[in-house]
C-alpha atoms as a PDB file:
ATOM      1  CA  UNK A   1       6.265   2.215  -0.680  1.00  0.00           C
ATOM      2  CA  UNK A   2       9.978   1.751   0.724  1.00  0.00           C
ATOM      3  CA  UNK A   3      11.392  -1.333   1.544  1.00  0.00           C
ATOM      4  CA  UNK A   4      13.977  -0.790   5.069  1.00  0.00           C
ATOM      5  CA  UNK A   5      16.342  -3.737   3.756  1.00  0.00           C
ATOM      6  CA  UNK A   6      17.415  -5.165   0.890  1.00  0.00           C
ATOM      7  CA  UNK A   7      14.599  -5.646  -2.072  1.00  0.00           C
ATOM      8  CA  UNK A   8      14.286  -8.999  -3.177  1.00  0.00           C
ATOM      9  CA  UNK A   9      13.975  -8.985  -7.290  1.00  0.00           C
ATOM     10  CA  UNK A  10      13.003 -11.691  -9.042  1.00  0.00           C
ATOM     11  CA  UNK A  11      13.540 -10.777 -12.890  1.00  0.00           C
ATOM     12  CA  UNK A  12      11.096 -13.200 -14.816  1.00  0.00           C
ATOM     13  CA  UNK A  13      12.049 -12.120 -18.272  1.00  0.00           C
ATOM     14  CA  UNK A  14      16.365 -11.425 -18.509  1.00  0.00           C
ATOM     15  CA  UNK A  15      16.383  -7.735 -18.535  1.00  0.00           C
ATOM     16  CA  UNK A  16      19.117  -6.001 -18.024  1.00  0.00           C
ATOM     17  CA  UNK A  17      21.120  -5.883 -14.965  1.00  0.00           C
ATOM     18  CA  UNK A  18      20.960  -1.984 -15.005  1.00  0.00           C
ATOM     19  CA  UNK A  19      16.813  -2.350 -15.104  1.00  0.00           C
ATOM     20  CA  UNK A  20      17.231  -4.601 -12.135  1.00  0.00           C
ATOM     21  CA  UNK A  21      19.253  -2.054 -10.521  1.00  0.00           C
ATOM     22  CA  UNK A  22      16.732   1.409 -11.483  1.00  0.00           C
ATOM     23  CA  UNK A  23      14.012  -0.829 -10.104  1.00  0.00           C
ATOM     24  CA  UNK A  24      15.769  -1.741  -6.807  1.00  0.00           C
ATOM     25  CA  UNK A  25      16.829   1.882  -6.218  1.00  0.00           C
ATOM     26  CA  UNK A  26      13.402   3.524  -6.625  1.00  0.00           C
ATOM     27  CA  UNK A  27      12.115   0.709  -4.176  1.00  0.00           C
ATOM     28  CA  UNK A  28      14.284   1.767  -1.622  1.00  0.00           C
ATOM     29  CA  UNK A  29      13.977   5.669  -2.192  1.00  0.00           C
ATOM     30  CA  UNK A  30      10.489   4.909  -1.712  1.00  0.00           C
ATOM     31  CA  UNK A  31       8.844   5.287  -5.339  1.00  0.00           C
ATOM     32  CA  UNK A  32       5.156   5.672  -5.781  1.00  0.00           C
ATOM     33  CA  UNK A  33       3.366   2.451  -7.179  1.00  0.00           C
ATOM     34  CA  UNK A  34       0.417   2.865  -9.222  1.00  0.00           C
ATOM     35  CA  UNK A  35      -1.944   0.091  -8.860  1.00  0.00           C
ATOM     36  CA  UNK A  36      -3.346  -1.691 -11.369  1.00  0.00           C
ATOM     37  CA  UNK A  37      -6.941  -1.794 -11.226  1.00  0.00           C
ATOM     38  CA  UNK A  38      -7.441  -4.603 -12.800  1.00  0.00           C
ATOM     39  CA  UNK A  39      -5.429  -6.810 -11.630  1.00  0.00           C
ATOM     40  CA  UNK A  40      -4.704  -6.596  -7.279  1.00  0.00           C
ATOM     41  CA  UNK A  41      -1.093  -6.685  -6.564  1.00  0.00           C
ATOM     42  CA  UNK A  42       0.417  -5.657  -9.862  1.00  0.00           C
ATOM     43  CA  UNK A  43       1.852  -2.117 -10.406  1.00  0.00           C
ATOM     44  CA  UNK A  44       3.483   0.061 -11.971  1.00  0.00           C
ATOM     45  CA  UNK A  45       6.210   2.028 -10.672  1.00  0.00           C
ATOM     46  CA  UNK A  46       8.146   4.684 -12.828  1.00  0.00           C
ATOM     47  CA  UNK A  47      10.939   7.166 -12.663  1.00  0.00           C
ATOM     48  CA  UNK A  48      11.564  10.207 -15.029  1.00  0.00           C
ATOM     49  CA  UNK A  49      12.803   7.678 -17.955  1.00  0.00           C
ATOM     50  CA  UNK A  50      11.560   3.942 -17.062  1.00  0.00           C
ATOM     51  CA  UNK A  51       8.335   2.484 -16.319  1.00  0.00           C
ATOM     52  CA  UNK A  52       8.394  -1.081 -14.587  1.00  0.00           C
ATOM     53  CA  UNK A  53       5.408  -3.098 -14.366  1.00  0.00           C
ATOM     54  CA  UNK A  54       5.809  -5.458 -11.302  1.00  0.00           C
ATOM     55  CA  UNK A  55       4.400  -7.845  -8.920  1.00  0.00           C
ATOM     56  CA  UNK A  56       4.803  -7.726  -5.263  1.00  0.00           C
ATOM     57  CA  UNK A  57       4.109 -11.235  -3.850  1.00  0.00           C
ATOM     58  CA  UNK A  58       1.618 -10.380  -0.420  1.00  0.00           C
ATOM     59  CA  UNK A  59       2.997 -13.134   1.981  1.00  0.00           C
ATOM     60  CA  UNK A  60       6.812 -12.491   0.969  1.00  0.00           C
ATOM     61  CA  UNK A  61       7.168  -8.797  -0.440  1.00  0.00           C
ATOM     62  CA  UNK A  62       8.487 -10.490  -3.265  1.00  0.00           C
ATOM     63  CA  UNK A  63       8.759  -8.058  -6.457  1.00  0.00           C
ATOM     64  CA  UNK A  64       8.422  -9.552  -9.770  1.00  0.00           C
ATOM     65  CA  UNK A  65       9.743  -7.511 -12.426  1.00  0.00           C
ATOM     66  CA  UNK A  66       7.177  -8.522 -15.546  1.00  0.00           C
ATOM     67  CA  UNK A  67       7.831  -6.021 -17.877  1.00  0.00           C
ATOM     68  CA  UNK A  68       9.855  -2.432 -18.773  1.00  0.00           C
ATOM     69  CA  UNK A  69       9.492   0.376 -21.207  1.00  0.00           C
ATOM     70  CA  UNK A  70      10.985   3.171 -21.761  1.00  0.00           C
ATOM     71  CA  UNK A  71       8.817   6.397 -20.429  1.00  0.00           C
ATOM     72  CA  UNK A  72       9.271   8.030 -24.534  1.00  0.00           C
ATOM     73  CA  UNK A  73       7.666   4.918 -24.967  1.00  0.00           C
ATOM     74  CA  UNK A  74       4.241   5.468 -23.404  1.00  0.00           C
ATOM     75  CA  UNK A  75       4.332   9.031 -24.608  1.00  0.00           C
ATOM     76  CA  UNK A  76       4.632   7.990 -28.138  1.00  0.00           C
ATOM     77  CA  UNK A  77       1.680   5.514 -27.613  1.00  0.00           C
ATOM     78  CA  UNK A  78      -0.785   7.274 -25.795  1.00  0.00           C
ATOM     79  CA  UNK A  79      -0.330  10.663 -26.940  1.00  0.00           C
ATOM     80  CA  UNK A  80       0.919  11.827 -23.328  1.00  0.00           C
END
């Protein structure tokens, strides 16, 4: 997905500004979100070090960044 203007954020947690800022610019390079398959409008979107769990808000295009880990994380945890 790639947003043609400015990506409207809405951090619900105070991460850092630099998260803010990875998660804007792999919105507008056009990242690949992962749905979540449980849950219809949440996703995950990732780069080679950061994964960002977000919701995109269907009447505004809205992203709300819930949650970030580091990728080292996930690899730690699930053996990947």
């Amino acid at each position: 997905m790639r947003w043609e203007r400015d990506v409207r954020i809405q951090d619900i947690r105070n991460h850092p500004p630099e998260l803010l800022r990875g998660l804007e610019t792999l919105l507008l390079r056009g990242a690949s979100l992962t749905p979540d398959p449980r849950h219809p409008g949440f996703f995950e979107v990732q780069d080679d070090t950061q994964v960002y769990y977000v919701h995109i808000m269907p009447n505004s295009g809205k992203v709300l960044l819930l949650a970030a880990w580091a990728q080292t994380e996930l690899a730690a945890c699930c053996g990947s």
